[in-house]
C-alpha atoms as a PDB file:
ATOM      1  CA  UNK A   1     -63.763  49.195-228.081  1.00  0.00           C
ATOM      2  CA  UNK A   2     -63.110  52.221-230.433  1.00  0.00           C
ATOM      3  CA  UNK A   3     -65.689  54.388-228.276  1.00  0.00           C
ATOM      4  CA  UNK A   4     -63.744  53.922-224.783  1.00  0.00           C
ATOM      5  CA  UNK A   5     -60.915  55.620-226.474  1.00  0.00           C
ATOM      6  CA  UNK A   6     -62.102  58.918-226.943  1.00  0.00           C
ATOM      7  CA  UNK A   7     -63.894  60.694-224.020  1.00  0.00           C
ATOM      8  CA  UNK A   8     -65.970  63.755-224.550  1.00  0.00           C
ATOM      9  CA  UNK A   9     -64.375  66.593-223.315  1.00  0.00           C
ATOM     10  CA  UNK A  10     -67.773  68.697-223.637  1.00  0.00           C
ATOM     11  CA  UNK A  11     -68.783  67.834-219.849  1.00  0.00           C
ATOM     12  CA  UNK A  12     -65.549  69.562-218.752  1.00  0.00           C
ATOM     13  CA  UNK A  13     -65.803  73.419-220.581  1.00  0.00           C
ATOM     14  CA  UNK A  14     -68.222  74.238-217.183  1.00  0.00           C
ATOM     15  CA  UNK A  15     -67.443  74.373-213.849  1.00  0.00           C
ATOM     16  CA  UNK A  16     -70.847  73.585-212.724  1.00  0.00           C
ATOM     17  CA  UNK A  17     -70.986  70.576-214.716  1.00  0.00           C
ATOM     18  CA  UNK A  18     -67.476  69.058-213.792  1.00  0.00           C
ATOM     19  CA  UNK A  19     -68.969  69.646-210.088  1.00  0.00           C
ATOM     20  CA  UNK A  20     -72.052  67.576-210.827  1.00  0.00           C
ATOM     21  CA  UNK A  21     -70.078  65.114-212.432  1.00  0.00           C
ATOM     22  CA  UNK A  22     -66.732  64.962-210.233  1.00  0.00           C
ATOM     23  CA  UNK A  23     -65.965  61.618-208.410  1.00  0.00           C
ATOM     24  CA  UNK A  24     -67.686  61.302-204.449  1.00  0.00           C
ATOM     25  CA  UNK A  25     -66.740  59.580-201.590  1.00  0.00           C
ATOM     26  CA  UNK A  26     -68.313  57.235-199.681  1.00  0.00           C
ATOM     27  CA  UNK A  27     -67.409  57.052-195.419  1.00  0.00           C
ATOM     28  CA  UNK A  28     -69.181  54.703-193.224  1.00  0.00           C
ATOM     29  CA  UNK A  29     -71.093  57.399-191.743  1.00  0.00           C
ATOM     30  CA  UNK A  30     -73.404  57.592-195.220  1.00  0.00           C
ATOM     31  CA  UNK A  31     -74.448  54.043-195.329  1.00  0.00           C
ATOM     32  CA  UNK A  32     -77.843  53.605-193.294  1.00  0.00           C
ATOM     33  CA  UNK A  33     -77.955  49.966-191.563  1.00  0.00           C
ATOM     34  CA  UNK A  34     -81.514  48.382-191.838  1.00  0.00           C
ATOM     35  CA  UNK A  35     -83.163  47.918-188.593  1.00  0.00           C
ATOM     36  CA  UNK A  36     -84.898  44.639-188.162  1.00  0.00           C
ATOM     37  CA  UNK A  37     -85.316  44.555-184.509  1.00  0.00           C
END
């Protein structure tokens, strides 16, 4: 439980790489309904 404590901080020093890693969000409009028609 030790290891949910600390969070590297090494994914953070680049701005690129806290854009890869930053949270998304989801709308309706991405999910694709199957078609079974």
């Amino acid at each position: 439980m030790t290891d949910l404590i600390t969070r590297p901080r090494r994914l953070r020093q680049s701005a690129a790489l806290r854009a890869l890693f930053e949270e998304t969000t989801l709308s309706l409009n991405d999910l694709v309904l199957p078609d079974l028609c």
